[in-house]
Protein backbone atom coordinates (compact mmCIF):
# COMPACT_ATOMS: atom_id res chain seq x y z
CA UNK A 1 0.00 0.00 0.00
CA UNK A 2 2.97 2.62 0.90
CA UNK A 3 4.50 1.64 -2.32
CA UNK A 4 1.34 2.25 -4.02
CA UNK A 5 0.95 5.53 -2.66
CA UNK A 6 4.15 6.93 -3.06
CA UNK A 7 4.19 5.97 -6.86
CA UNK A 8 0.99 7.91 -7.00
CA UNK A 9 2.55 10.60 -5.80
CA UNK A 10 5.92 10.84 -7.91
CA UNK A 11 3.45 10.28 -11.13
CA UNK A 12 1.70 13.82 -9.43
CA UNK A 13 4.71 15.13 -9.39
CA UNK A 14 5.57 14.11 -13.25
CA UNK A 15 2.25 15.59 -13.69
CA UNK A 16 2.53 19.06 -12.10
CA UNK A 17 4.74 21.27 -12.73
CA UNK A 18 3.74 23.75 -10.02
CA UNK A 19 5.07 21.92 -7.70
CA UNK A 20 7.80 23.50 -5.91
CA UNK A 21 11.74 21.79 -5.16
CA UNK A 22 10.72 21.18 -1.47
CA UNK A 23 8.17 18.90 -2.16
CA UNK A 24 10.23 16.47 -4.64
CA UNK A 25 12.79 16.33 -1.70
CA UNK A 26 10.40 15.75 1.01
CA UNK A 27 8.68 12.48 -1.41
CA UNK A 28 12.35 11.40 -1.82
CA UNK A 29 12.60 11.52 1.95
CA UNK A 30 9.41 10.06 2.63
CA UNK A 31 10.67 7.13 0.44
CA UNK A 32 13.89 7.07 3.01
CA UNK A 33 11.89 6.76 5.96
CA UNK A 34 8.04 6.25 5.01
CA UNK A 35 7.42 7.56 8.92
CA UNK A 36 8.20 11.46 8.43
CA UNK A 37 5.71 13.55 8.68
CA UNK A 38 6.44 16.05 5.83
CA UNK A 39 3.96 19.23 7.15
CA UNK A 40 6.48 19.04 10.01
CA UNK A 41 9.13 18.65 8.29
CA UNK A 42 8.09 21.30 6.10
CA UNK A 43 7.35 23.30 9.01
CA UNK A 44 10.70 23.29 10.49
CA UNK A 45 12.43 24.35 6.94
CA UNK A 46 9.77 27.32 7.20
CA UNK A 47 11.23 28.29 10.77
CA UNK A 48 15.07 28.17 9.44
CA UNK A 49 13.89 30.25 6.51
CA UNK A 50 12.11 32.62 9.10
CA UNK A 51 15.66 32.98 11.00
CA UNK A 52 17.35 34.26 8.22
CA UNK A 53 17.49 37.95 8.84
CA UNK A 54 16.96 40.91 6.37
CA UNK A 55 20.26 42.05 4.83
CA UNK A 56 21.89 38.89 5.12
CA UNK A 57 22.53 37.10 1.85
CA UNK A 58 20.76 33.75 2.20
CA UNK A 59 23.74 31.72 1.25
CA UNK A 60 25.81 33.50 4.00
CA UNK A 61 23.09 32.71 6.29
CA UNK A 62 23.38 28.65 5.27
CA UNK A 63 26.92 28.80 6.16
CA UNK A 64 26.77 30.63 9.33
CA UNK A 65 24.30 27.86 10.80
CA UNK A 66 27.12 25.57 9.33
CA UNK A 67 25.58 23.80 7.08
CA UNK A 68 27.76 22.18 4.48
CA UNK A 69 28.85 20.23 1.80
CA UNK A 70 32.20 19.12 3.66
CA UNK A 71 32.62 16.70 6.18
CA UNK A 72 34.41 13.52 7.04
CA UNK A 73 32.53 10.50 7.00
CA UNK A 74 31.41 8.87 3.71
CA UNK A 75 28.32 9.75 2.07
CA UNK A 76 25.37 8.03 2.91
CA UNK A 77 21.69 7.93 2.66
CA UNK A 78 21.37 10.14 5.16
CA UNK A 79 22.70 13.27 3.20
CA UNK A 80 19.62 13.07 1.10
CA UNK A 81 17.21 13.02 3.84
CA UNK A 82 16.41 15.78 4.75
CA UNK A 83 15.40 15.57 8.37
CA UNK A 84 18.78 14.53 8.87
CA UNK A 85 21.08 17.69 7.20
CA UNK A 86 18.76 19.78 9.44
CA UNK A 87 19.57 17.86 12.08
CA UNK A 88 23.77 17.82 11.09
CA UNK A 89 24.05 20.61 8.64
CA UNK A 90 25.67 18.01 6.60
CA UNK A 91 24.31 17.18 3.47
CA UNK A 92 24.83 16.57 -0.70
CA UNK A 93 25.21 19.53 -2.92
CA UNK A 94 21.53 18.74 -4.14
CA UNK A 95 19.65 18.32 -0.48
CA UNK A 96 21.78 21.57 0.44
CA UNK A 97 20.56 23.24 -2.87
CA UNK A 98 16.81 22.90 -2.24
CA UNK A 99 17.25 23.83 1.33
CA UNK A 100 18.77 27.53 -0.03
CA UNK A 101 16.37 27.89 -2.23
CA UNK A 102 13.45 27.96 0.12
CA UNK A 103 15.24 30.11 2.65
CA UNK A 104 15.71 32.40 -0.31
CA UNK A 105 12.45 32.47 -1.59
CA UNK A 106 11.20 33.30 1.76
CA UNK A 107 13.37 36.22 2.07
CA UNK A 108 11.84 37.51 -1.59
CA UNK A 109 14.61 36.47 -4.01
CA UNK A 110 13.83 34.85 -6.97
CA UNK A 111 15.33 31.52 -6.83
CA UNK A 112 16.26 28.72 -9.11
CA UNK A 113 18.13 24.98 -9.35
CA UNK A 114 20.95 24.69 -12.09
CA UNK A 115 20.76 21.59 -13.57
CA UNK A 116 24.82 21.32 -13.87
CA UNK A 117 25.93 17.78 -14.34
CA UNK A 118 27.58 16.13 -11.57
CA UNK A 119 26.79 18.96 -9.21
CA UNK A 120 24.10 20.60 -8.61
CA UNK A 121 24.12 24.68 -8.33
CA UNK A 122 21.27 27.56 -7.64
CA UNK A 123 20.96 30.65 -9.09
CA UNK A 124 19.73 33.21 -6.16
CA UNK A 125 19.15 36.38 -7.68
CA UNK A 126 21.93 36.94 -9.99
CA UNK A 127 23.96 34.90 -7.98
CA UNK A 128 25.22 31.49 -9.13
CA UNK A 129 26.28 29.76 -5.28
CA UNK A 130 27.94 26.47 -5.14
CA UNK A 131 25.72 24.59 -1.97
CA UNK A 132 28.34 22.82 -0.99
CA UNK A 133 30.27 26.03 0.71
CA UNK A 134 27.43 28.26 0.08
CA UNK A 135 30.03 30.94 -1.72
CA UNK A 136 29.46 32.46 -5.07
CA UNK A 137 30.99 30.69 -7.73
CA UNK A 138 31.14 31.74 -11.53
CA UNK A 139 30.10 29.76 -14.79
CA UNK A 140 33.74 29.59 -15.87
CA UNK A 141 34.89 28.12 -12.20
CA UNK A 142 32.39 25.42 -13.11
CA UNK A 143 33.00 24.33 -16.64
CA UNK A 144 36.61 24.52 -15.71
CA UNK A 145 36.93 23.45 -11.97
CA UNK A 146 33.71 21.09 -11.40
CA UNK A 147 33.00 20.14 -14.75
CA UNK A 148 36.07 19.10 -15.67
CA UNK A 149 35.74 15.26 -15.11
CA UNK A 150 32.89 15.94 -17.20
CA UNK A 151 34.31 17.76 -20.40
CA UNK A 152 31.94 20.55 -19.73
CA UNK A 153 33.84 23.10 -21.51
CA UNK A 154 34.82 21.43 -25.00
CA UNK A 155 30.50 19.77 -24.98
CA UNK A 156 29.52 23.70 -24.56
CA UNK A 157 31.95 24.78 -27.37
CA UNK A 158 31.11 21.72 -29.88
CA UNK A 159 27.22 22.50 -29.08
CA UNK A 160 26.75 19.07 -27.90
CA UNK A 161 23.31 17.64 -27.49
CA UNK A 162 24.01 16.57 -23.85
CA UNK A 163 25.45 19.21 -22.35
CA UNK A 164 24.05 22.35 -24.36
CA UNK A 165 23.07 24.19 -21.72
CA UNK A 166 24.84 22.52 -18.36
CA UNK A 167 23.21 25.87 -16.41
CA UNK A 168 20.05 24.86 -17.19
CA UNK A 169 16.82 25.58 -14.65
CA UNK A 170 16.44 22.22 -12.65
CA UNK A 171 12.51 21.20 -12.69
CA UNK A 172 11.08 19.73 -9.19
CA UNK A 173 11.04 16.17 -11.56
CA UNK A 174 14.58 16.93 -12.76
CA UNK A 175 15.54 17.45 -8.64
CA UNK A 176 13.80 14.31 -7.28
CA UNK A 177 15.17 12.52 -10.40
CA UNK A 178 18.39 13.46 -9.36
CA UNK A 179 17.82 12.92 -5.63
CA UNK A 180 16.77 9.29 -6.28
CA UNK A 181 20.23 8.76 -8.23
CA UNK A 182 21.83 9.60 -4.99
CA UNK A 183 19.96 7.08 -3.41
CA UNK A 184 20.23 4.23 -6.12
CA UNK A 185 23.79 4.53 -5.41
CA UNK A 186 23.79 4.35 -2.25
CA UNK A 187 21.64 1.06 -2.58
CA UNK A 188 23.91 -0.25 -4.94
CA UNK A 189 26.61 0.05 -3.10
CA UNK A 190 25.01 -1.38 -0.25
CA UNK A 191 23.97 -4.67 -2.52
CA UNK A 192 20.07 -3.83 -1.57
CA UNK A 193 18.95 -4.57 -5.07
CA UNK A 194 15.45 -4.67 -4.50
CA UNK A 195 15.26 -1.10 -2.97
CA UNK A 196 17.37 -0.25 -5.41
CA UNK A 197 15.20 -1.84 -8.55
CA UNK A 198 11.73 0.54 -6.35
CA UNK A 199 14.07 3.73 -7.01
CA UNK A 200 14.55 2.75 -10.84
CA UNK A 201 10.90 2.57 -11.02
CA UNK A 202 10.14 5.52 -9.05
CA UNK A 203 12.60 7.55 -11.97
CA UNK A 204 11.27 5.43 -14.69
CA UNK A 205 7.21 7.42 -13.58
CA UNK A 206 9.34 10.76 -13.64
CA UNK A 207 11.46 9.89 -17.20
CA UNK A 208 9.18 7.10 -18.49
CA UNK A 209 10.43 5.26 -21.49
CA UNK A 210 14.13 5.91 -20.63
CA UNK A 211 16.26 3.12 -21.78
CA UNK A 212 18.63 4.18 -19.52
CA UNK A 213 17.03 3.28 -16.48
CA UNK A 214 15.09 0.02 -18.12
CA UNK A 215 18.90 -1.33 -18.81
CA UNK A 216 19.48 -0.30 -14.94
CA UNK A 217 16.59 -2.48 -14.27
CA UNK A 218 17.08 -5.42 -15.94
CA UNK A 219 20.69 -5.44 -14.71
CA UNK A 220 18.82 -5.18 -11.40
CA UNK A 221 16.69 -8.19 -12.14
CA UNK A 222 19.56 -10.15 -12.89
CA UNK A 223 20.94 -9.47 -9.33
CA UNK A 224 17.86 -10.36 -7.73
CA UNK A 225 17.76 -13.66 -9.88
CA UNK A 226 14.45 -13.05 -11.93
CA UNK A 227 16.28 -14.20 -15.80
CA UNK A 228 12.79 -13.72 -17.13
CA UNK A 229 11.64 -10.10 -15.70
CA UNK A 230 15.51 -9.67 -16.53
CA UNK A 231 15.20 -10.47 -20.73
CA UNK A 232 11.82 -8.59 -20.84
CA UNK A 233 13.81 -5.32 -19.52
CA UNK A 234 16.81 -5.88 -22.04
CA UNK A 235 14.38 -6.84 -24.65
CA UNK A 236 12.49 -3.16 -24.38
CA UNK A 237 16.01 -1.61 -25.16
CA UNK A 238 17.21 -3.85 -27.22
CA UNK A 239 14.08 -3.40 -29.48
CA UNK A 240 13.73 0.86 -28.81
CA UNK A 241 17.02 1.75 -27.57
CA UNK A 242 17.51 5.01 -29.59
CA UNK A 243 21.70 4.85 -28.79
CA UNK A 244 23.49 1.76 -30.87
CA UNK A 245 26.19 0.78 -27.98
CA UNK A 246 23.51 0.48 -25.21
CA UNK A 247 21.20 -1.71 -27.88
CA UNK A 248 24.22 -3.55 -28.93
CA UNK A 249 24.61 -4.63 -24.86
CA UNK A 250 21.41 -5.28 -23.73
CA UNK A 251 21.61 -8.05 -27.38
CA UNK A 252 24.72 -9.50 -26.07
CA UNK A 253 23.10 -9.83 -22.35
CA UNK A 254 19.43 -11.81 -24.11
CA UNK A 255 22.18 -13.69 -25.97
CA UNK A 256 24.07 -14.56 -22.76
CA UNK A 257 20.56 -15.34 -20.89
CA UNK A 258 19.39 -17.47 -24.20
CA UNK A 259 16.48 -15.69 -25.52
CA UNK A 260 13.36 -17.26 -25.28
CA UNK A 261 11.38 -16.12 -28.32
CA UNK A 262 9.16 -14.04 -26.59
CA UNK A 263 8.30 -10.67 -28.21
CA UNK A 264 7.89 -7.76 -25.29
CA UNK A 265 6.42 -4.78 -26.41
C-alpha cells in the first residue's frame, strides 16, 4: 500500500509542474523513511527560513548555521534526507541546494536549481552559489573546476546535445530525479537490489520510457535472480534503444541469458 501511494505521488509530481523543489525532496525523503511527517518537516524548513534575517545574503546565512557540503565521514543515505542535514548541517550539494532555495524564496529572491551535471548549483538572484560552501561561484569556475571530469567546456563549445546548456533551470522532476540517483547509489553500493530496482521505477514514472534506467533495471533483475523479468527489460532496449552501444549490450546480455522467443512490447 505505501509503495502504491508513493508511486501515486511521484506520477503527481511528473504531472505538475507547479510543484515547488521542497516537495520532490520531502517524497524522496518520505521514500527514506516512510514515517516522516512532511507538514512538520516542512514546518521546520519554514522556521530556518524565518531565522534568516533581512540584509543577510541567504547563502551566507546557510553557512553561518554551518551547514555544508564538507565533512568527514562517507556519504550516505542520510545526506539526502532531509530531516537529517537539518539535524547535522551536513548534506549533498543537491539536499543543500533545495534547502537555499526555500530560505531564499522566503526572504523575496527569486530563486532557481541549475541543472549542472555532476553537481548541482542555484541561481539566487543573480547569484550562481555552489551549496556545498554556500560561496558564489562563476560559470567559468564550473565548466573549468567542477565540470572538468565531465568535459563541460569542450561539450559547450562543440554545441553538444548533452550538455548544451549545463546551467540549465532544474525542474522539481529533474531534482527528485536526481535525488533518487543519490539514493540508487547508495543502494547499490550497499547490494540492496530490490530497494534499489523501487528507485529505478520511481525515476522510470518521472522519465518514463528511458532506456537508460530500463537497462538499470534489468541489470537489477539479474541481481535479484528473476532471468525472465531480466530479458523482458533488455528486450524493451534492445528493441527501442535510440543509442546503438547500449542496444548492442542489452543483445549480447538476451544472448548470454538465451532468448526465449518471446516478443515484449
Amino acid at each position: 500500500m505505501a509503495e502504491h501511494a508513493l508511486e501515486a505521488q511521484f506520477q503527481q509530481l511528473a504531472e505538475d509542474a507547479s510543484q515547488d523543489e521542497l516537495s520532490a525532496a520531502l517524497l524522496v525523503n518520505r521514500l527514506l523513511d516512510p514515517a516522516i511527517d512532511a507538514d512538520v518537516l516542512r514546518h521546520r524548513i519554514d522556521e530556518l527560513a524565518g531565522a534568516c534575517p533581512s540584509g543577510v545574503p541567504p547563502w551566507a546565512f546557510m553557512r553561518q548555521r554551518g551547514f555544508s557540503g564538507n565533512w568527514a565521514e562517507p556519504v550516505s543515505l542520510a545526506h539526502s534526507c532531509l530531516a537529517d542535514v537539518l539535524r547535522t548541517g551536513h548534506g549533498i550539494p543537491i539536499s543543500l541546494g533545495v534547502l537555499l532555495l526555500h530560505v531564499a524564496r522566503r526572504r523575496g529572491f527569486d530563486a532557481w536549481g541549475v541543472n549542472f551535471p555532476g553537481h548541482f548549483l542555484t541561481r539566487v538572484g543573480d547569484a550562481l552559489i555552489d551549496p556545498v560552501d554556500f560561496r558564489p561561484v562563476t560559470e567559468d569556475d564550473c565548466l573549468h573546476g567542477l565540470g572538468e571530469a565531465h568535459g563541460l567546456a569542450e561539450a559547450r563549445r562543440l554545441g553538444g546535445t548533452d550538455f548544451t546548456d549545463p546551467f540549465a533551470i532544474a525542474t522539481s522532476a529533474m531534482i527528485a530525479l536526481r535525488m533518487l540517483n543519490n539514493v540508487k547509489a547508495q543502494l547499490v553500493g550497499g547490494s540492496l537490489w530490490d530497494r534499489a530496482l523501487a528507485v529505478v521505477g520511481y525515476q522510470l514514472i518521472l522519465l518514463p520510457g528511458n532506456v537508460e534506467l530500463r537497462f538499470e533495471r534489468a541489470q537489477l533483475w539479474e541481481r535479484l535472480g528473476a532471468p525472465d523479468a531480466a530479458r523482458q527489460s533488455y528486450a524493451q532496449v534492445a528493441r527501442h534503444g535510440p543509442d546503438a552501444k547500449l542496444r548492442s549490450a542489452a543483445e549480447a546480455k538476451l544472448a548470454e541469458l538465451g532468448d526465449q522467443g518471446t516478443v515484449w512490447n
